[in-house]
Structure formats: structure tokens, C-alpha cells
C-alpha atoms as a PDB file:
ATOM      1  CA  UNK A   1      39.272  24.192   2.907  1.00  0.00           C
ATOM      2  CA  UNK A   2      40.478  27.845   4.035  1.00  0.00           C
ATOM      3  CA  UNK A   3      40.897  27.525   7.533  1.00  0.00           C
ATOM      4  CA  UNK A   4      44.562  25.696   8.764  1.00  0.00           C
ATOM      5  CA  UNK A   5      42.780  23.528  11.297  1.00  0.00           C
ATOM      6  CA  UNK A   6      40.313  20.961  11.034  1.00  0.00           C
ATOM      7  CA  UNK A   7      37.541  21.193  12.736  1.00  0.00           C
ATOM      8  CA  UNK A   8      35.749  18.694  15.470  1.00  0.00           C
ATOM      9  CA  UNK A   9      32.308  17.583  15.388  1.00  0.00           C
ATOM     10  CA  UNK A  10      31.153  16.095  18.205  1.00  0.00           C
ATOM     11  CA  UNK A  11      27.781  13.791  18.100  1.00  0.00           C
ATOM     12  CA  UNK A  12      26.505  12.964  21.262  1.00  0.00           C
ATOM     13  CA  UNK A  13      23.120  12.141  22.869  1.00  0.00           C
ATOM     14  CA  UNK A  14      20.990   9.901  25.128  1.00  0.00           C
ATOM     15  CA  UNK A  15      22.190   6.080  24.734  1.00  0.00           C
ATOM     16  CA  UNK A  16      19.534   4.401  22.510  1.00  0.00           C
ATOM     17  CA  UNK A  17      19.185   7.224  20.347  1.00  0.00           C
ATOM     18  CA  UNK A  18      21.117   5.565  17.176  1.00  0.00           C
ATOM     19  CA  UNK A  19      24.607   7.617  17.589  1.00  0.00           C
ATOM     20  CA  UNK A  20      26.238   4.707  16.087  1.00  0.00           C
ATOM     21  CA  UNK A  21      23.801   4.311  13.585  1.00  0.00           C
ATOM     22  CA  UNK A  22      23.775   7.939  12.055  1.00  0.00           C
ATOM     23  CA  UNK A  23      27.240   7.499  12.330  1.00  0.00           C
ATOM     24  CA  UNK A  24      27.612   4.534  10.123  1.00  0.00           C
ATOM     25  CA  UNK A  25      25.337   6.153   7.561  1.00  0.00           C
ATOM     26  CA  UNK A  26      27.398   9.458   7.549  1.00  0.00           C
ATOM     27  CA  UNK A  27      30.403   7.587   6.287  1.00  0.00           C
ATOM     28  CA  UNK A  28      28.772   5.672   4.108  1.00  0.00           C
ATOM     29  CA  UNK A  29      28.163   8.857   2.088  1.00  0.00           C
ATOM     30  CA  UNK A  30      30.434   9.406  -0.814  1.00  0.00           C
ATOM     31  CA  UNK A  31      30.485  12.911  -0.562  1.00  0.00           C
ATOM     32  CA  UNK A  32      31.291  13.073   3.516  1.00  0.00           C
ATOM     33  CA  UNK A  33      35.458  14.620   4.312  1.00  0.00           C
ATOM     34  CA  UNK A  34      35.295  13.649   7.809  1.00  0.00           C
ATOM     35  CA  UNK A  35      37.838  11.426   9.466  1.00  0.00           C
ATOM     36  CA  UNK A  36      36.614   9.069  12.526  1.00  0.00           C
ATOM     37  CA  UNK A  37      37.895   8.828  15.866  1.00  0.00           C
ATOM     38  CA  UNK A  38      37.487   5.286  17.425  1.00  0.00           C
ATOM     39  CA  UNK A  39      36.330   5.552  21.094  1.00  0.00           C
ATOM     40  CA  UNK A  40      37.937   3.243  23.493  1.00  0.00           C
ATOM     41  CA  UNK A  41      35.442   1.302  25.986  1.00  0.00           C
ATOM     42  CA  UNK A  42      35.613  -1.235  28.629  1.00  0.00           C
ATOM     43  CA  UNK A  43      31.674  -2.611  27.507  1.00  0.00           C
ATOM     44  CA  UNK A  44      31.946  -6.002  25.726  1.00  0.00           C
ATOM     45  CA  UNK A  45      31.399  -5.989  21.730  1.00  0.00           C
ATOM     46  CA  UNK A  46      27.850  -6.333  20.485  1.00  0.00           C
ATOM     47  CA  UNK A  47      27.090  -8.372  17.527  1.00  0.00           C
ATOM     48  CA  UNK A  48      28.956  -7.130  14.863  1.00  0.00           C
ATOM     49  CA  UNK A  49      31.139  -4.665  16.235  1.00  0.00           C
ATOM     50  CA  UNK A  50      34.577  -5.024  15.032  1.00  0.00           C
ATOM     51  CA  UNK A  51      37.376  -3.704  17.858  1.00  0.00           C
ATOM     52  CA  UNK A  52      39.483  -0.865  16.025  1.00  0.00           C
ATOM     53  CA  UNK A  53      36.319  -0.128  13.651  1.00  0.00           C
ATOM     54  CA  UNK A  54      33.551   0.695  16.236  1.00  0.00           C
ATOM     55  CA  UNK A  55      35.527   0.769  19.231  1.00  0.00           C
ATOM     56  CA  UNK A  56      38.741  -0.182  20.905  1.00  0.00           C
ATOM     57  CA  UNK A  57      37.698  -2.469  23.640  1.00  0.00           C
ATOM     58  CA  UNK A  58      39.620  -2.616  26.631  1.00  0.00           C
ATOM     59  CA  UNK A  59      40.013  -4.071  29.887  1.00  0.00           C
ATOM     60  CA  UNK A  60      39.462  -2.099  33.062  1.00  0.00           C
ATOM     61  CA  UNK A  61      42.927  -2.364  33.802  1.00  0.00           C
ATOM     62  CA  UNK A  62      44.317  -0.643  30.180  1.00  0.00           C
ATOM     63  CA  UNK A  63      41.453   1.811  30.280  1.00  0.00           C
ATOM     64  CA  UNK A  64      42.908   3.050  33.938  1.00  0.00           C
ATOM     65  CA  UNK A  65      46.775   2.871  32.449  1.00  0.00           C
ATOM     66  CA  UNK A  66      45.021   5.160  29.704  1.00  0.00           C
ATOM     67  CA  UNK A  67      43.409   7.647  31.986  1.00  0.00           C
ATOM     68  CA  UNK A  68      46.969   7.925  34.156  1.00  0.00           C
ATOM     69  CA  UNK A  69      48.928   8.624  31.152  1.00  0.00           C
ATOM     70  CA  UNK A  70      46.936  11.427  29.759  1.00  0.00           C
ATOM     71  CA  UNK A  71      46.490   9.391  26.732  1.00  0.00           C
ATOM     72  CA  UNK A  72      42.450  10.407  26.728  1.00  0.00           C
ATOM     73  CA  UNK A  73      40.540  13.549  25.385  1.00  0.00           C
ATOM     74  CA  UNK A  74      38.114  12.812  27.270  1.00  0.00           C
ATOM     75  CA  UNK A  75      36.826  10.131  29.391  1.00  0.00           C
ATOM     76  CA  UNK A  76      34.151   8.493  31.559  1.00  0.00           C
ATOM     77  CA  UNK A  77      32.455   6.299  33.375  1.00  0.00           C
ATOM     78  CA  UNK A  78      28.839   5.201  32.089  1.00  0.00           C
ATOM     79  CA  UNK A  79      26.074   2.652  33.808  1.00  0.00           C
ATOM     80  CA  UNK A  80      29.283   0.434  34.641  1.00  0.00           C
ATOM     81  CA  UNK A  81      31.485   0.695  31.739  1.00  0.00           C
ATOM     82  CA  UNK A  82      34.618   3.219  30.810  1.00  0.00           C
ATOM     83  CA  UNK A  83      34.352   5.526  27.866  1.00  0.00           C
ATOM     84  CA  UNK A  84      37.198   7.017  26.440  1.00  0.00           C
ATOM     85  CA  UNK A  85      38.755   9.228  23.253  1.00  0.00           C
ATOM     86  CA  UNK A  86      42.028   8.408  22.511  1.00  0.00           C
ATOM     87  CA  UNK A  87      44.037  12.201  22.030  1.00  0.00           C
ATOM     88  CA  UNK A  88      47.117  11.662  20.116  1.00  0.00           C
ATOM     89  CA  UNK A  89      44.992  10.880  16.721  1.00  0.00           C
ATOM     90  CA  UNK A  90      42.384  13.519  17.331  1.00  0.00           C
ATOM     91  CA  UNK A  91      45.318  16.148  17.543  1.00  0.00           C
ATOM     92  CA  UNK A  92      47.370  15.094  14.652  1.00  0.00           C
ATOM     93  CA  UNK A  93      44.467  14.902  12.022  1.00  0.00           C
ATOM     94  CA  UNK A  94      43.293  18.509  13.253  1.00  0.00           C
ATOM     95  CA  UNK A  95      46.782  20.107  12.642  1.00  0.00           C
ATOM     96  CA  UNK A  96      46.907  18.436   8.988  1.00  0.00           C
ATOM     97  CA  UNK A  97      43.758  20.599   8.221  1.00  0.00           C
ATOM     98  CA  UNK A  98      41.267  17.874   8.738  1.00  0.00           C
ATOM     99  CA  UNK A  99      38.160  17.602  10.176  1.00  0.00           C
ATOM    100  CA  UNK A 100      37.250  14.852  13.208  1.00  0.00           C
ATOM    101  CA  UNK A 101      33.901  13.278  13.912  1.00  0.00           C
ATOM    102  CA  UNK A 102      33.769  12.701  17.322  1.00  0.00           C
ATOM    103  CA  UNK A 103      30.726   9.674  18.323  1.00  0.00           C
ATOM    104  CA  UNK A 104      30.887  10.013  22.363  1.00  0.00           C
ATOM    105  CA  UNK A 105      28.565  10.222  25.732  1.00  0.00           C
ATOM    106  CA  UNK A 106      26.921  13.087  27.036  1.00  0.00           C
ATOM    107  CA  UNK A 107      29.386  13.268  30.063  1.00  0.00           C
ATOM    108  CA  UNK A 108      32.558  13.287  27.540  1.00  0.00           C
ATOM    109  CA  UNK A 109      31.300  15.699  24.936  1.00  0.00           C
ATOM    110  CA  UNK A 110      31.380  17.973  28.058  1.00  0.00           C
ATOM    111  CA  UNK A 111      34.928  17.182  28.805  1.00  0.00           C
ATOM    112  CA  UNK A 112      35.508  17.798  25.618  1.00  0.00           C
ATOM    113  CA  UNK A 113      34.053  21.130  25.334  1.00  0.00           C
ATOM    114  CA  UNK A 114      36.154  22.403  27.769  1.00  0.00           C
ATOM    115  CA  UNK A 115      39.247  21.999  25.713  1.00  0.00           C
ATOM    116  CA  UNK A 116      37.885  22.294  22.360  1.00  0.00           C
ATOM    117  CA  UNK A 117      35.274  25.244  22.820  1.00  0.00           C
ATOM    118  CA  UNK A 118      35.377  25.718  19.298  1.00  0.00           C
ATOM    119  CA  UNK A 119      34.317  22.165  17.941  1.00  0.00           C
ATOM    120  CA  UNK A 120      31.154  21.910  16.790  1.00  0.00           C
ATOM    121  CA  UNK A 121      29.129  20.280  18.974  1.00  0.00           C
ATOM    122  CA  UNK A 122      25.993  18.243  17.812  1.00  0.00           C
ATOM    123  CA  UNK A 123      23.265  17.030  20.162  1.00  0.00           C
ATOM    124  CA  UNK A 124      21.220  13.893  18.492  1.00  0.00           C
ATOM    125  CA  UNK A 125      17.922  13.785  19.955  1.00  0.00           C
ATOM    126  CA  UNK A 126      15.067  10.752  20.443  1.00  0.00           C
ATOM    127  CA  UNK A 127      11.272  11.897  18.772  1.00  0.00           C
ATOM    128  CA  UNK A 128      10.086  10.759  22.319  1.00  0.00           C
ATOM    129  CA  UNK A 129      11.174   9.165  25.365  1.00  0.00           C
ATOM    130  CA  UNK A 130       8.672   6.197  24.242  1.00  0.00           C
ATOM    131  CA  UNK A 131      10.321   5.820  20.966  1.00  0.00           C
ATOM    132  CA  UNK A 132      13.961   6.147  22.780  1.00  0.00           C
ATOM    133  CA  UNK A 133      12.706   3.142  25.152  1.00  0.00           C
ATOM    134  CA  UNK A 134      11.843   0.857  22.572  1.00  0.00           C
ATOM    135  CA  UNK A 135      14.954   1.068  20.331  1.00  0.00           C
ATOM    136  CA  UNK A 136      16.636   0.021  24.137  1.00  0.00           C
ATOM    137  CA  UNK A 137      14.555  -2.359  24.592  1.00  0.00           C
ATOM    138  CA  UNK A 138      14.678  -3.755  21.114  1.00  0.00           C
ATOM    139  CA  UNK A 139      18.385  -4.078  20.843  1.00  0.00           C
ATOM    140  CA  UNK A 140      18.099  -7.458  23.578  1.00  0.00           C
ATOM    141  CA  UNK A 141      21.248  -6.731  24.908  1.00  0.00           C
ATOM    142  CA  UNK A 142      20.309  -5.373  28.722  1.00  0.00           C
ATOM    143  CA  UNK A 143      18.497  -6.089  31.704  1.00  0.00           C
ATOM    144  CA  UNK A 144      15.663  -4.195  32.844  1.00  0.00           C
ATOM    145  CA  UNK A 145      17.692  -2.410  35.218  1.00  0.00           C
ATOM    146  CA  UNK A 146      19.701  -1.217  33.053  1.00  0.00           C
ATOM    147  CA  UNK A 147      17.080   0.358  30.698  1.00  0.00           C
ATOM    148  CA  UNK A 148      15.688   1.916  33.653  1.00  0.00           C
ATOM    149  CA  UNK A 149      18.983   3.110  34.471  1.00  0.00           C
ATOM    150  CA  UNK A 150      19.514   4.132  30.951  1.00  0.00           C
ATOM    151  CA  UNK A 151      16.034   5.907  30.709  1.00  0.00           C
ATOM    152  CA  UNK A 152      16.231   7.711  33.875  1.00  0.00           C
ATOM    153  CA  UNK A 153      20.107   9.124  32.710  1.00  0.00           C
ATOM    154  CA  UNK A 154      18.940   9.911  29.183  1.00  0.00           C
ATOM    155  CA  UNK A 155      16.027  12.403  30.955  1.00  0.00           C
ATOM    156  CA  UNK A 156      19.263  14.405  32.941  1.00  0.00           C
ATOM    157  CA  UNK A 157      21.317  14.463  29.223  1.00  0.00           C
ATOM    158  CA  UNK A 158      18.302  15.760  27.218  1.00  0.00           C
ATOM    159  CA  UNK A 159      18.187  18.526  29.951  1.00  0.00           C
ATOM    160  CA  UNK A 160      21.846  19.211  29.065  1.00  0.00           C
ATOM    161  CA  UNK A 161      21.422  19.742  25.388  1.00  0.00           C
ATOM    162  CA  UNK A 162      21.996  23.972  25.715  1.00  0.00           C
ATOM    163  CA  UNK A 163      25.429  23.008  26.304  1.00  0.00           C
ATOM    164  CA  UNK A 164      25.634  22.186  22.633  1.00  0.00           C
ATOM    165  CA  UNK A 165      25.339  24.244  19.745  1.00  0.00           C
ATOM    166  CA  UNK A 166      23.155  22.205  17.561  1.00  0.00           C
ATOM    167  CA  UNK A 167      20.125  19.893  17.890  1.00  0.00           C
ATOM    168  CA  UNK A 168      19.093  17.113  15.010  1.00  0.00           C
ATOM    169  CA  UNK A 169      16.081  14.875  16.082  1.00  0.00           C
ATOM    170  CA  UNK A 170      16.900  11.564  15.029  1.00  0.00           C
ATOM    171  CA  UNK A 171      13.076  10.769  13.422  1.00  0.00           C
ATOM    172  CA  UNK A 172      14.785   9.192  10.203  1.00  0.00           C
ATOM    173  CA  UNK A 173      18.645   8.220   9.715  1.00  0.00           C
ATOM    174  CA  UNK A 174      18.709   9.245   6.302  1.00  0.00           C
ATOM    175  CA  UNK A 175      17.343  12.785   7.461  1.00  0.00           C
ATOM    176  CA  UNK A 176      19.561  13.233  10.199  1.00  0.00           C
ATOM    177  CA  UNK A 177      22.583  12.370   8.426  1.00  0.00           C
ATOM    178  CA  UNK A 178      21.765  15.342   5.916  1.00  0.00           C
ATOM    179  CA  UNK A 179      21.108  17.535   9.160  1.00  0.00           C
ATOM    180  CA  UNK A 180      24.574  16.960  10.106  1.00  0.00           C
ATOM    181  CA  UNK A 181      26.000  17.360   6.763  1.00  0.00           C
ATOM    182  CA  UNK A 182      24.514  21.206   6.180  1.00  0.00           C
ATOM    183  CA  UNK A 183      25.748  21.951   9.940  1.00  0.00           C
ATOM    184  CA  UNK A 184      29.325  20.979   8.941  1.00  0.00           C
ATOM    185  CA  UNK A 185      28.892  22.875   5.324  1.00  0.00           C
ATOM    186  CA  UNK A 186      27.672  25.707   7.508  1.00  0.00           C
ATOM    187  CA  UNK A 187      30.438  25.801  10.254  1.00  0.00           C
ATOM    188  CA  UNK A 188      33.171  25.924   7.181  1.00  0.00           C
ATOM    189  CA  UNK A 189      31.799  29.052   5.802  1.00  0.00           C
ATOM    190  CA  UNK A 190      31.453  30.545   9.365  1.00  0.00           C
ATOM    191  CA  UNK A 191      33.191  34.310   8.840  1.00  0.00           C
ATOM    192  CA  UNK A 192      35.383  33.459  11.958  1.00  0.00           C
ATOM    193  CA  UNK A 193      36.703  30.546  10.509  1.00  0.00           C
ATOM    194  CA  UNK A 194      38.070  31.733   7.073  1.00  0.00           C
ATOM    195  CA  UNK A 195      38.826  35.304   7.081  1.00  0.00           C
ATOM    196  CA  UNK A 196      42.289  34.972   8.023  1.00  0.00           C
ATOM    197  CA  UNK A 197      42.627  32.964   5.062  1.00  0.00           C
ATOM    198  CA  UNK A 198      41.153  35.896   3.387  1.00  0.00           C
ATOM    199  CA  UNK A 199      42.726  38.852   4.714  1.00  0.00           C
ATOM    200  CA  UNK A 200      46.108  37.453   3.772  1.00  0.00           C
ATOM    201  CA  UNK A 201      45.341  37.062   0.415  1.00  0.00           C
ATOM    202  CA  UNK A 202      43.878  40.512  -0.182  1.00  0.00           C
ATOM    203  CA  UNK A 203      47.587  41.710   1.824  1.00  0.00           C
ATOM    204  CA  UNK A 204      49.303  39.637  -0.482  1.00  0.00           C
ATOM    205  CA  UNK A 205      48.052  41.095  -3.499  1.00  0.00           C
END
């Protein structure tokens, strides 16, 4: 890598669209650099989620203690439930020269934007609303109300999505995941990015 900092990519997108599922694929790649930082949540665990691995799961109470001791990136508050990224390991892996994938809500990647305008931020889209609907549905995990709630929030994020930089529709996982991986390869050869690195070694010679 050329540039001294590491650069953060931040996925975000309508709930129901598979964030956490492109996710797990990406890193399951052999050939993916990227280091993952574990949002912290106030939801309860869904089958298989392991806390420290998907998310740290906290009470309301430790979330809050969180929030008051600007110990949060970013943070909010999402159909009843806290969402959170933690700072202090986002910061550290950046100044070693490594790059951080960021998995977060809408409402936090905008946070987030505003005091990291140059990550690289990655909107993950739904083929339809229909198709985003049923993978809600077919998770069995929430009430009616709360797709409808989820449904009627994803149509005000998907009108947000010229905030970001990039969109990848999220038709396959496989496909997405190579999306992402030529934006990244892309955003590392950006001229802006490496030629300091560059310029100093043409000085230097």
C-alpha cells in the first residue's frame, strides 16, 4: 500500500438487504486485506450471532455510558434498538496503514461521513422493494409492525443513497462481494491517494 493511512469502507443500506451477509462472504475471501469493525447494539442476538464476532451486544444502560464518553464513531437509534461503532479500534488500525470495513445503518454511515469525508462510502441496494420485503419477512424474527416499520424506513434510506459514493445492487452475494472488491482496488489507485507517496520518491532520488 502507498498511502500512510488506511482507508474506511463503509457498507450500509436498507435493513433486510443482506449487509451482514455480503459481509460474511467478503471475509471469507482469501484474497480480501480488510480489517472488521464490530458494531455495538442494544437488539438481542439472532440465531447464530456470536457477541464480539457480529456484534457487541449491550444493554441500554452501557450503550448510553458509551454515547456519554465519546467512546462511539457514530451512533443511533433504529426501530427501538441502539446502534453504535466503537472509535478507539477504528482509529488505531487506520494510523497503522490499514484499511476498515465499516457494516452500519443508514443514519450512522451519515454520522460517519461527517468525520471521515474521505472513507469510501458504499450503498448496498435491494433488486426491488418486493424482493427486500421477503428476505424481512423470511428471516421470522419480527412482527408485522415492525416490517412495516422497516419497509416504510428503508423507502426514506434508498432516497438517501447520493450521499454515498458508490451503489452495488445486492441481486447475488457472490456478485456483490466482487463489486465491492474492484471499488476498494479502485479507491487505492485513486491519484489523490498515492501521489505523495510518489512525489517523495522522485525528490528523493
Amino acid at each position: 500500500m502507498r498511502s500512510e493511512r488506511g482507508l474506511l469502507i463503509v457498507l450500509s443500506g436498507p435493513s433486510g438487504v443482506g449487509k451482514g451477509t455480503v459481509r460474511k462472504a467478503l471475509f471469507e475471501q482469501e484474497d480480501i486485506h480488510l480489517n472488521y469493525s464490530v458494531s455495538a447494539t442494544t437488539r438481542k442476538p439472532r440465531e447464530g450471532e456470536v457477541n464480539g464476532v457480529d456484534y457487541f451486544f449491550k444493554t441500554r444502560e452501557e450503550f448510553e455510558e458509551m454515547i456519554q464518553n465519546n467512546g462511539l464513531l457514530e451512533w443511533a437509534e433504529f426501530v427501538g434498538n441502539y446502534y453504535g461503532t466503537p472509535v478507539e479500534y477504528v482509529e488505531q488500525t487506520l494510523q497503522q496503514g490499514k484499511d476498515v470495513f465499516l457494516e452500519i445503518e443508514v443514519q450512522g454511515a451519515l454520522q460517519v461521513k461527517k468525520a471521515f469525508p474521505e472513507g469510501v462510502f458504499i450503498f448496498l441496494a435491494p433488486p426491488s422493494l418486493s424482493e427486500l420485503k421477503s428476505r424481512i419477512v423470511g428471516r421470522g424474527t419480527e412482527t408485522e409492525e415492525v416490517i412495516q416499520n422497516r419497509l416504510t424506513i428503508a423507502k426514506e434510506e434508498i432516497d438517501m443513497m447520493d450521499a454515498y459514493d458508490y451503489v452495488v445492487e445486492n441481486d447475488e452475494v457472490a456478485l456483490a462481494c466482487e463489486r465491492i472488491k474492484a471499488i476498494v482496488t479502485s479507491e487505492h489507485c485513486r491519484r489523490d491517494r498515492v501521489s505523495k507517496y510518489y512525489k517523495q520518491m522522485t525528490e528523493a532520488e
